[in-house]
C-alpha atoms as a PDB file:
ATOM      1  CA  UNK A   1      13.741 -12.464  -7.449  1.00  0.00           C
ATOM      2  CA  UNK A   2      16.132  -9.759  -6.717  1.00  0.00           C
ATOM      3  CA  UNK A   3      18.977 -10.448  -3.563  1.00  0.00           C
ATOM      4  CA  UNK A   4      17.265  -7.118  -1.983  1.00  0.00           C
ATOM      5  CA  UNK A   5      13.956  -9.116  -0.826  1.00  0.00           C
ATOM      6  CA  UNK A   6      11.776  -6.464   1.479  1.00  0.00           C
ATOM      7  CA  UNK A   7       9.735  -8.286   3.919  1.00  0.00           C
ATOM      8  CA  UNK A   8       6.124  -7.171   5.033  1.00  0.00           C
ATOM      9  CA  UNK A   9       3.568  -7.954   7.006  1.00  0.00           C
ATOM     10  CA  UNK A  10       0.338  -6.965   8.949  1.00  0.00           C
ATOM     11  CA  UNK A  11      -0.478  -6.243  12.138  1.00  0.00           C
ATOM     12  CA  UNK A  12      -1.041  -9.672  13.572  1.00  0.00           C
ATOM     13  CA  UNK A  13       1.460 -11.067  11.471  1.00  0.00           C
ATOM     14  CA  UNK A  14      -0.422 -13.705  10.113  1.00  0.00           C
ATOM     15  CA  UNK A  15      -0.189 -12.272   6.898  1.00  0.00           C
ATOM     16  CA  UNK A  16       3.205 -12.126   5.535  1.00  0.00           C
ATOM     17  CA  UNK A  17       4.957 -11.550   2.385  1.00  0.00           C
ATOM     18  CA  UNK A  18       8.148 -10.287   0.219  1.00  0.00           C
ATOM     19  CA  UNK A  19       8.790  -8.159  -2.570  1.00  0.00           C
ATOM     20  CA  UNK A  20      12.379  -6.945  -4.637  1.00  0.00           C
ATOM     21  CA  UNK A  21      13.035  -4.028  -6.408  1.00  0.00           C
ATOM     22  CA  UNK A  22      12.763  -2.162  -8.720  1.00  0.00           C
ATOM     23  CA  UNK A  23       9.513  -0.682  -8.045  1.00  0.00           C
ATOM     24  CA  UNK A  24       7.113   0.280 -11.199  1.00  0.00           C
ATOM     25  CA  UNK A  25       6.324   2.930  -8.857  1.00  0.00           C
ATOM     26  CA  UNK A  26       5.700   4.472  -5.516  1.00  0.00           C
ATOM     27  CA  UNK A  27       3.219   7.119  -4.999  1.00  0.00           C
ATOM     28  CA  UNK A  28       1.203   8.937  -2.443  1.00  0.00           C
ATOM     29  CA  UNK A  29      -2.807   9.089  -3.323  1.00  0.00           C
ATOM     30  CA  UNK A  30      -4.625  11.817  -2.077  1.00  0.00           C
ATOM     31  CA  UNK A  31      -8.311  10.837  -3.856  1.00  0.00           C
ATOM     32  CA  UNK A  32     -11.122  10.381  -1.887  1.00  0.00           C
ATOM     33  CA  UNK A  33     -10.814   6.662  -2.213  1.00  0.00           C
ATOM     34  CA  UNK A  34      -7.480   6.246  -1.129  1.00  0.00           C
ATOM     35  CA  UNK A  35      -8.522   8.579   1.591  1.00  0.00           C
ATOM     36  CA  UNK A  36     -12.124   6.624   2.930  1.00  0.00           C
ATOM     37  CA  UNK A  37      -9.796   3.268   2.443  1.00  0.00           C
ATOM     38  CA  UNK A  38      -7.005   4.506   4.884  1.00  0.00           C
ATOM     39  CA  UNK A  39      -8.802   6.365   7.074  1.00  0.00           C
ATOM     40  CA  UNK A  40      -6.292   8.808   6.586  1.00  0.00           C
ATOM     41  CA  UNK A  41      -4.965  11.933   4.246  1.00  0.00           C
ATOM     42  CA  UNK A  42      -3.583   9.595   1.995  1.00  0.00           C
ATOM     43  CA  UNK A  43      -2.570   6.223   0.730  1.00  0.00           C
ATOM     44  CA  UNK A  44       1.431   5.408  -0.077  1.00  0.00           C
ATOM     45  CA  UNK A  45       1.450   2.118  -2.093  1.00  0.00           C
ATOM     46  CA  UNK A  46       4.193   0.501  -4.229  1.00  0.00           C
ATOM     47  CA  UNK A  47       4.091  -1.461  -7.733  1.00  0.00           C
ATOM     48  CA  UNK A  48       5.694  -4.497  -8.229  1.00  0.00           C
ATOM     49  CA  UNK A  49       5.495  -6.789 -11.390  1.00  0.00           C
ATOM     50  CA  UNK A  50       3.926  -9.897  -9.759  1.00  0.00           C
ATOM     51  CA  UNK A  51       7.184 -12.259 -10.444  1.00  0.00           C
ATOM     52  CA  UNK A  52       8.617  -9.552  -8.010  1.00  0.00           C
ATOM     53  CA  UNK A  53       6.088 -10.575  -5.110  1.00  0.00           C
ATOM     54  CA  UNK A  54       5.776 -13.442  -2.822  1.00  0.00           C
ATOM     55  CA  UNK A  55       3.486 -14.557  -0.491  1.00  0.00           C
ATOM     56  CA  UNK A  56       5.493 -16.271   2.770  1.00  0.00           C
ATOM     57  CA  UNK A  57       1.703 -16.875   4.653  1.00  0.00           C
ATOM     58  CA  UNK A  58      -1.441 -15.363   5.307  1.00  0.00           C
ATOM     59  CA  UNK A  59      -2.870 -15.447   1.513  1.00  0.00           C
ATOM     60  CA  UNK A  60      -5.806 -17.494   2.700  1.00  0.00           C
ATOM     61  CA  UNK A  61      -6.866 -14.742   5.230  1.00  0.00           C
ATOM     62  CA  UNK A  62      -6.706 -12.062   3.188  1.00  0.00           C
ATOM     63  CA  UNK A  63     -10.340 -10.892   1.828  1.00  0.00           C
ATOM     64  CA  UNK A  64     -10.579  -8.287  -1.260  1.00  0.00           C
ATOM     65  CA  UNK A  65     -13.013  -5.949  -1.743  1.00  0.00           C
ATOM     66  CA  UNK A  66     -13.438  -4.556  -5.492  1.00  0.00           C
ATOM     67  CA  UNK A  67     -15.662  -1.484  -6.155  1.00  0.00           C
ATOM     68  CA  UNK A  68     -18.132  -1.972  -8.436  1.00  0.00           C
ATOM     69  CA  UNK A  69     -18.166   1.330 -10.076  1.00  0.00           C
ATOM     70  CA  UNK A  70     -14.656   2.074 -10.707  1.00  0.00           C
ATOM     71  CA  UNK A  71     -12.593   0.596 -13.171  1.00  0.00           C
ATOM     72  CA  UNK A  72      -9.487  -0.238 -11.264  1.00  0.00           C
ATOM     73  CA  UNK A  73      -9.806   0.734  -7.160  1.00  0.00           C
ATOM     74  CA  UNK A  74      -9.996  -2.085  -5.012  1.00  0.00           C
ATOM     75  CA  UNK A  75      -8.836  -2.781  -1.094  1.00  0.00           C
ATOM     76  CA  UNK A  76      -7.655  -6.237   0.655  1.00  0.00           C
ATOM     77  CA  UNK A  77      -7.327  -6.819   4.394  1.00  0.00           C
ATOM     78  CA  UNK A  78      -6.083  -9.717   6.684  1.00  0.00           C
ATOM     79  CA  UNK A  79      -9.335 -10.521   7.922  1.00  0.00           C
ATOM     80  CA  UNK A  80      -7.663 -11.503  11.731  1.00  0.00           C
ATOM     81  CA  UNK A  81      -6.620  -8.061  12.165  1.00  0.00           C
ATOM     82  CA  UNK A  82      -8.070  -5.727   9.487  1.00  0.00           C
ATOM     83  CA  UNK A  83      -4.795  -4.295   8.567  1.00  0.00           C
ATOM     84  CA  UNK A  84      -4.432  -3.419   4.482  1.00  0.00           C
ATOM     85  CA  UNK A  85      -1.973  -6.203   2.818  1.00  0.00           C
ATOM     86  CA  UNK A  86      -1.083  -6.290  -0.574  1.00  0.00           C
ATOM     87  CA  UNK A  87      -3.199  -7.344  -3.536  1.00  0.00           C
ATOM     88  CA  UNK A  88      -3.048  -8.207  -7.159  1.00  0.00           C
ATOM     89  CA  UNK A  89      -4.180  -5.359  -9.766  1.00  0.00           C
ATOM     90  CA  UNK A  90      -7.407  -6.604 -11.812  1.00  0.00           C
ATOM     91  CA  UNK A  91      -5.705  -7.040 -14.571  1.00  0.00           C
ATOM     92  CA  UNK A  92      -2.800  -9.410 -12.738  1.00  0.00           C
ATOM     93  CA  UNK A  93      -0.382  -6.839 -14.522  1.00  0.00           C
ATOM     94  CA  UNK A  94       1.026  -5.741 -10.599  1.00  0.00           C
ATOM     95  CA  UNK A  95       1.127  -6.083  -7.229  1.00  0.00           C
ATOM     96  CA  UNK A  96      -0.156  -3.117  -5.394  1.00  0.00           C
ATOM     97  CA  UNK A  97       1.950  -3.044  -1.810  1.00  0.00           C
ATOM     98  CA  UNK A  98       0.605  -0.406   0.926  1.00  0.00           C
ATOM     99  CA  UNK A  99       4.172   0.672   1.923  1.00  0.00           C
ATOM    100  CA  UNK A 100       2.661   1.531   5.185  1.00  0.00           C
ATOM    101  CA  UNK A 101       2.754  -2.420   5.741  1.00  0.00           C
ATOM    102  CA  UNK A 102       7.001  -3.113   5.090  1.00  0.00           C
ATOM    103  CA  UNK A 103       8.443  -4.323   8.184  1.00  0.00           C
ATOM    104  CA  UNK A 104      11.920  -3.118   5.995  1.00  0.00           C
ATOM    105  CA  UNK A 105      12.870   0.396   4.516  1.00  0.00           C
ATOM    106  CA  UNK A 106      11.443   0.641   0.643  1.00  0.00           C
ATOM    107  CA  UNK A 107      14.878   2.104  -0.392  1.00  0.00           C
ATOM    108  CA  UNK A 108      13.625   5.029  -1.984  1.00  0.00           C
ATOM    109  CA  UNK A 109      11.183   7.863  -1.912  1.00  0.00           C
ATOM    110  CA  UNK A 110       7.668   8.000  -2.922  1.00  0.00           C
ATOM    111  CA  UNK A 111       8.095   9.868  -6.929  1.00  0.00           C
ATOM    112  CA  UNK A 112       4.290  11.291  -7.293  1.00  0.00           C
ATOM    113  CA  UNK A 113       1.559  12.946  -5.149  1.00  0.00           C
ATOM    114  CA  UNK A 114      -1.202  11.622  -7.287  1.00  0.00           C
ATOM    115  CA  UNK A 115      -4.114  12.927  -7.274  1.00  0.00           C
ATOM    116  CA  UNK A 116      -3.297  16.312  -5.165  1.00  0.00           C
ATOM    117  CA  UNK A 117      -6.242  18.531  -6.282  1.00  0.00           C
ATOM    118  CA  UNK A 118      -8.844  16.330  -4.839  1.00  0.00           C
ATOM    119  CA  UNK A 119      -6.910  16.227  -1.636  1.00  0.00           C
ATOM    120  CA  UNK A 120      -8.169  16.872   1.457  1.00  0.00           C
ATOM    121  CA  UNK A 121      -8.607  20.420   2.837  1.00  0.00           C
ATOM    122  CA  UNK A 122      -6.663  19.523   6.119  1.00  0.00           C
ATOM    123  CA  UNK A 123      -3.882  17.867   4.167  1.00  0.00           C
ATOM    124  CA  UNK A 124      -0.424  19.446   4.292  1.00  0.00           C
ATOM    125  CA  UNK A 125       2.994  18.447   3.395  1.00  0.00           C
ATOM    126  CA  UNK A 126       4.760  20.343   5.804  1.00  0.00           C
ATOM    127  CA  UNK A 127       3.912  20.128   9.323  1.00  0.00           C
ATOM    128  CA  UNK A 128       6.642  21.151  10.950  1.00  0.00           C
ATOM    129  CA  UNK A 129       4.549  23.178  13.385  1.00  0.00           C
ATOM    130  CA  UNK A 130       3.201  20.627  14.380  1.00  0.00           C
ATOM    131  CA  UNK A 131       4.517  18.737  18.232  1.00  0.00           C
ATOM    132  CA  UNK A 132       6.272  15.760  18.265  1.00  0.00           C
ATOM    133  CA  UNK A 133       4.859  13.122  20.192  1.00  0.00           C
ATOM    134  CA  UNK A 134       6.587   9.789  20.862  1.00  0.00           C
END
């Protein structure tokens, strides 16, 4: 791998891993799925080619979840502390990272809202008005 290694983790730490750029991507997702999985108005997840991932611990807690009906979406978790962690694409072509789950800056900025008809109604990308709370 790459000398810029990005560590991650999740919540409990027990689940820990690395990655190195260059990223195949790094979008935001504002389907339903993405949505229902997060729990919020959008995923943010990075693409790796799977030489460009490494697992430091944790891959033995993490539990996957593919849906059935869809040909690619699936979710994994660290099953100590629910948190999303990374997991392989079906195919094994990529590693899809939820950025939300770096411990280090990505380096860049997301490159795509994918997905930004079917987003929300409450979803915005400026919310300036909004109050910053600490």
């Amino acid at each position: 791998m790459a000398d810029a290694m990005l560590q991650g983790s999740c919540l409990c730490k027990a689940v820990r891993y690395e990655i190195s750029p260059p990223f195949i991507r790094f979008t935001h997702c504002y389907c339903m799925r993405c949505r229902k999985a997060t729990g919020g108005v959008k995923s943010s997840n990075i693409s790796v080619p799977p030489e460009q991932f490494r697992w430091i611990s944790g891959e033995d807690v993490v539990s996957r979840w593919d849906m059935p009906e869809a040909r690619a979406f699936a979710i994994a978790v660290c099953t100590k502390c629910n948190c999303p962690v990374p997991r392989p694409t079906r195919d094994r072509q990529r590693m899809t990272v939820p950025a939300g789950s770096l411990d280090d800056e990505p380096g860049e900025q997301p490159s795509a809202h994918r997905y930004w008809n079917s987003r929300a109604g409450w979803a915005a990308t400026d919310e300036s008005h909004l109050p910053y709370e600490d």
